[in-house]
C-alpha atoms as a PDB file:
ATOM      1  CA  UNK A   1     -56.235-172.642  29.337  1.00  0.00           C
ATOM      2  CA  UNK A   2     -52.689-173.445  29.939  1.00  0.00           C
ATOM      3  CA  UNK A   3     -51.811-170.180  29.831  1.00  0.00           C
ATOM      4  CA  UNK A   4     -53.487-166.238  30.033  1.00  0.00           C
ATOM      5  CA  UNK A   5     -52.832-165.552  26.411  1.00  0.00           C
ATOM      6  CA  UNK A   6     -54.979-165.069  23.826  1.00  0.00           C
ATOM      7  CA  UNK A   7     -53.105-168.060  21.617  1.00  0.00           C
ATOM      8  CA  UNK A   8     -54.202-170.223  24.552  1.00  0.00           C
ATOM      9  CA  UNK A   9     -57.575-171.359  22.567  1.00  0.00           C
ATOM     10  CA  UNK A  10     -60.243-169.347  25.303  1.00  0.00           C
ATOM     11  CA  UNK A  11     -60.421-165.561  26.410  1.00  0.00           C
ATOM     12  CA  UNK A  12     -59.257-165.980  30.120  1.00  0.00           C
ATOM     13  CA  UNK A  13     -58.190-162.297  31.042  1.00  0.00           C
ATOM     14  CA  UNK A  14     -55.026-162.751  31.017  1.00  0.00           C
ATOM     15  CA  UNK A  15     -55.084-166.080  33.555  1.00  0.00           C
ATOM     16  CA  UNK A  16     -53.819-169.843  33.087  1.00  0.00           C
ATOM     17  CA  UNK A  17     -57.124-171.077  35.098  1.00  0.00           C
ATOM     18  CA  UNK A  18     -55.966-174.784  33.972  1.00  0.00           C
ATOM     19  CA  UNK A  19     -53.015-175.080  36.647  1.00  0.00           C
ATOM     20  CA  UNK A  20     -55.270-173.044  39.594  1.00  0.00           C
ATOM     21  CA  UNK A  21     -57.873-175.683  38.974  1.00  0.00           C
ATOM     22  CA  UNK A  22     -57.032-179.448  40.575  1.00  0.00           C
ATOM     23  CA  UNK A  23     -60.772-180.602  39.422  1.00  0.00           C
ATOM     24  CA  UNK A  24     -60.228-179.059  35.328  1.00  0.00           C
ATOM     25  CA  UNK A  25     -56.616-181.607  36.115  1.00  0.00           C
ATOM     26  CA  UNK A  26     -58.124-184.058  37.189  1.00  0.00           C
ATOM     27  CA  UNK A  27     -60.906-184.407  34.176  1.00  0.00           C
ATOM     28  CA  UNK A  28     -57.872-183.780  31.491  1.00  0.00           C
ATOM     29  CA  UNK A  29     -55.848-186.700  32.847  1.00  0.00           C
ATOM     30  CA  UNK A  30     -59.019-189.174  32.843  1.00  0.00           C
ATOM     31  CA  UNK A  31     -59.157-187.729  29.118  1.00  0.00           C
ATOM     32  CA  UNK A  32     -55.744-189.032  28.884  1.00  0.00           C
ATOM     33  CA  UNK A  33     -55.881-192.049  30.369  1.00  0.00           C
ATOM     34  CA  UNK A  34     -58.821-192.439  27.698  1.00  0.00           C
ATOM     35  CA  UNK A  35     -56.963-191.565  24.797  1.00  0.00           C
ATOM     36  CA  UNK A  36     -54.407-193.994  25.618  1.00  0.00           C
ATOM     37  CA  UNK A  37     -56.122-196.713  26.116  1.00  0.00           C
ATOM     38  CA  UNK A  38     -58.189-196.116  22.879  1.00  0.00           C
ATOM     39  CA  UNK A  39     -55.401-195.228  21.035  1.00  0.00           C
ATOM     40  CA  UNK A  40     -52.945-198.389  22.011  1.00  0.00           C
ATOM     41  CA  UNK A  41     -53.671-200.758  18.898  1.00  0.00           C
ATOM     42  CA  UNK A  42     -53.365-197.809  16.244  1.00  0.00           C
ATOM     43  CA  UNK A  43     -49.532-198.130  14.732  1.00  0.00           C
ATOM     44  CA  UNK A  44     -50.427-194.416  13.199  1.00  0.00           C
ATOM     45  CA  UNK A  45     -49.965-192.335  16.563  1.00  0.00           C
ATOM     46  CA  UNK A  46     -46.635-190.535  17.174  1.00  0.00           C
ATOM     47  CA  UNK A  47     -47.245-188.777  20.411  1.00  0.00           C
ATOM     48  CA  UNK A  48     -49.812-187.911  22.769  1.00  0.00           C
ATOM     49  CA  UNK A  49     -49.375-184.377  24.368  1.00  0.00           C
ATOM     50  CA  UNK A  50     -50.803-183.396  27.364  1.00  0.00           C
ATOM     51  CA  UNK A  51     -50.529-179.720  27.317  1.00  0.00           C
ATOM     52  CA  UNK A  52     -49.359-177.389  24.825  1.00  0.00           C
ATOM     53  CA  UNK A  53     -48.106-173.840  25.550  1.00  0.00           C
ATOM     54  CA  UNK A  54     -47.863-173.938  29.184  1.00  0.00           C
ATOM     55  CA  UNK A  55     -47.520-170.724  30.968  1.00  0.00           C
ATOM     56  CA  UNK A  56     -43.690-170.147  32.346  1.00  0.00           C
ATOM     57  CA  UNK A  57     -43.752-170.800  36.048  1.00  0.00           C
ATOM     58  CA  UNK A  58     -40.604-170.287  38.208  1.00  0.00           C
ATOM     59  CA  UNK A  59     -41.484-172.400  40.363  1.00  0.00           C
ATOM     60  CA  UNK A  60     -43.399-175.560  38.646  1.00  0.00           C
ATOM     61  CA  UNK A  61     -44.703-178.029  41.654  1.00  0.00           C
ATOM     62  CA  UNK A  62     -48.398-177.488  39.245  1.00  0.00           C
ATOM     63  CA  UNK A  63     -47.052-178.732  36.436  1.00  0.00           C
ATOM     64  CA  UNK A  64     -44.424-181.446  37.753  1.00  0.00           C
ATOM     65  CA  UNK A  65     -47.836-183.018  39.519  1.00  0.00           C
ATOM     66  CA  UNK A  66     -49.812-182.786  36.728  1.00  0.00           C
ATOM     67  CA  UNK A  67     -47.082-183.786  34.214  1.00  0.00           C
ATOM     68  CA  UNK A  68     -46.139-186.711  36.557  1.00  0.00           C
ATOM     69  CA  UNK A  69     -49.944-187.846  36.712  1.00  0.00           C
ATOM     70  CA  UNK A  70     -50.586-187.751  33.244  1.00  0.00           C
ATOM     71  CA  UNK A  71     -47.191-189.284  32.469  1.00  0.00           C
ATOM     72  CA  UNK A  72     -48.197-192.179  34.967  1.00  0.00           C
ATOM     73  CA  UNK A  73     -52.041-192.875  33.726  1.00  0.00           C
ATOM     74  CA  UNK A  74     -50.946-192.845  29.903  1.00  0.00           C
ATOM     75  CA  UNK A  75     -48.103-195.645  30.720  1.00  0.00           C
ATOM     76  CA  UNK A  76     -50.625-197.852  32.804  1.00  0.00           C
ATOM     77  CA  UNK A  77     -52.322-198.538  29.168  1.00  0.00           C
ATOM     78  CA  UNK A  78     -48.852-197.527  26.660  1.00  0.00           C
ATOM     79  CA  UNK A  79     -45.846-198.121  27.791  1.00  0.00           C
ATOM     80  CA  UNK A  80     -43.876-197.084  24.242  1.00  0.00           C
ATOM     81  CA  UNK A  81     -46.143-194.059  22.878  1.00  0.00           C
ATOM     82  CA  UNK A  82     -43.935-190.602  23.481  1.00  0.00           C
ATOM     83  CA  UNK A  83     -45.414-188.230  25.500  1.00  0.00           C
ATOM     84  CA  UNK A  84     -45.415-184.826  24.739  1.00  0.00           C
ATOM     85  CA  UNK A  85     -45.006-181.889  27.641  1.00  0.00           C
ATOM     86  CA  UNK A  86     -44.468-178.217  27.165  1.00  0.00           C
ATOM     87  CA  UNK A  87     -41.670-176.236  27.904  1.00  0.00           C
ATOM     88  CA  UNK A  88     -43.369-173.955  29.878  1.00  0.00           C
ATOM     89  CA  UNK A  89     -41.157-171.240  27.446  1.00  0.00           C
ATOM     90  CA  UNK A  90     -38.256-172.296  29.389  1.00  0.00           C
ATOM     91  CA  UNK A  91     -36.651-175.679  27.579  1.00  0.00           C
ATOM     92  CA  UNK A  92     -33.739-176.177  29.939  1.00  0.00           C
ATOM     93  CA  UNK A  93     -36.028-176.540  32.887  1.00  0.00           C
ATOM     94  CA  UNK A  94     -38.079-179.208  31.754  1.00  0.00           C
ATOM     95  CA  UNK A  95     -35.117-180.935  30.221  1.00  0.00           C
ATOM     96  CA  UNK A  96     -33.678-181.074  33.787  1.00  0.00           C
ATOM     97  CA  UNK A  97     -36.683-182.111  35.094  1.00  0.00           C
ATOM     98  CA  UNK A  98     -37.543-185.341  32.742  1.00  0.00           C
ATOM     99  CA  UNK A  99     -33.462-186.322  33.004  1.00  0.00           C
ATOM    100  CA  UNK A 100     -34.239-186.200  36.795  1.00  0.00           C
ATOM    101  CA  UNK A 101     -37.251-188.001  36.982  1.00  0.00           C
ATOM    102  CA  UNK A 102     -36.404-190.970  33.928  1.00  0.00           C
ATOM    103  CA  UNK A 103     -32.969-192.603  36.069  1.00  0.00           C
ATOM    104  CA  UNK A 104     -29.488-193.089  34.646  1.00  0.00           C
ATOM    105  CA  UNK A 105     -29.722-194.957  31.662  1.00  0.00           C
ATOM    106  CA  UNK A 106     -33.793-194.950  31.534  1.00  0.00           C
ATOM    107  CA  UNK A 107     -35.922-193.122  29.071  1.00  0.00           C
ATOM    108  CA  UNK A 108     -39.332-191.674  30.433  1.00  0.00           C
ATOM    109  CA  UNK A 109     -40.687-191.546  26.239  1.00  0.00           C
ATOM    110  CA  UNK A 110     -41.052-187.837  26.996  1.00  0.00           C
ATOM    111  CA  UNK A 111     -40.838-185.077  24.347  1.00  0.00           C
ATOM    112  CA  UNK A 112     -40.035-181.566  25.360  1.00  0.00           C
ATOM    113  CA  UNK A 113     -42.483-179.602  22.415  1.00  0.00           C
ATOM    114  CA  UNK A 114     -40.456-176.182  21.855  1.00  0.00           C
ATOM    115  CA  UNK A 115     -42.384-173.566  19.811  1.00  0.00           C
ATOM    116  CA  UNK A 116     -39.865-170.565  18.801  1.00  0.00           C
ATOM    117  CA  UNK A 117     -41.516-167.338  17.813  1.00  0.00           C
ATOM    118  CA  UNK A 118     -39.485-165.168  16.442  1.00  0.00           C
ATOM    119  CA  UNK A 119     -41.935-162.435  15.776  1.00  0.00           C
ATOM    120  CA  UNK A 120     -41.346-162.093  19.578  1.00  0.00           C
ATOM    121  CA  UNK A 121     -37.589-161.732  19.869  1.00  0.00           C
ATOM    122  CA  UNK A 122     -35.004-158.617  19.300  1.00  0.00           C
ATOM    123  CA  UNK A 123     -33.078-160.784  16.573  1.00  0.00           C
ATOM    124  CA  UNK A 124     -33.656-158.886  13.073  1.00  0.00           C
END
């Protein structure tokens, strides 16, 4: 999975195999590229996302390649359909990093999915 918790959708032990393996990457994006393509006519789609929960990584070369990849395949058959990444559980990073990567003025049609548990935080 994307990430070592049990809310990932597999038991892993506690490990996001999905960013240690290039090869499970590489068979994911070839899903998306896909899904795009066999999606393009439909006017019904809002989004295609490519990951959902990512694990928070301080350092995210994985996920920039893989996000860049997948961004790149999905626009060589939709150019329009938003694309949704995950925060990674740290929003402001991947905020910076589409701003950086779409150009003054540009939009890349990418959606930063947010999930707020609040079961999780010190708020009462």
């Amino acid at each position: 999975g994307a990430n070592g918790n049990d809310h990932s959708g597999e038991k892993s032990g506690g490990e996001a195999g999905f960013w240690s393996s290039g090869d499970m990457q590489l068979l994911v994006c070839d899903m998306l590229r896909f899904i795009a393509k066999d999606l393009n006519n439909y006017d019904n789609i809002c989004g295609i996302q490519i990951v959902n929960e990512s694990e928070f990584a301080n350092n995210a070369k994985r996920q920039e390649r893989y996000y860049a990849a997948a961004i790149n395949l999905i626009r060589e058959h939709d150019k329009d359909i938003p694309i949704v990444i995950s925060d990674g559980w740290w929003p402001d990073q991947w905020v910076k990093w589409v701003q950086s990567n779409q150009g003054e003025g540009q939009s890349l049609g990418v959606v930063v999915d947010h999930h707020c548990y609040r079961c999780f935080s010190d708020v009462r």
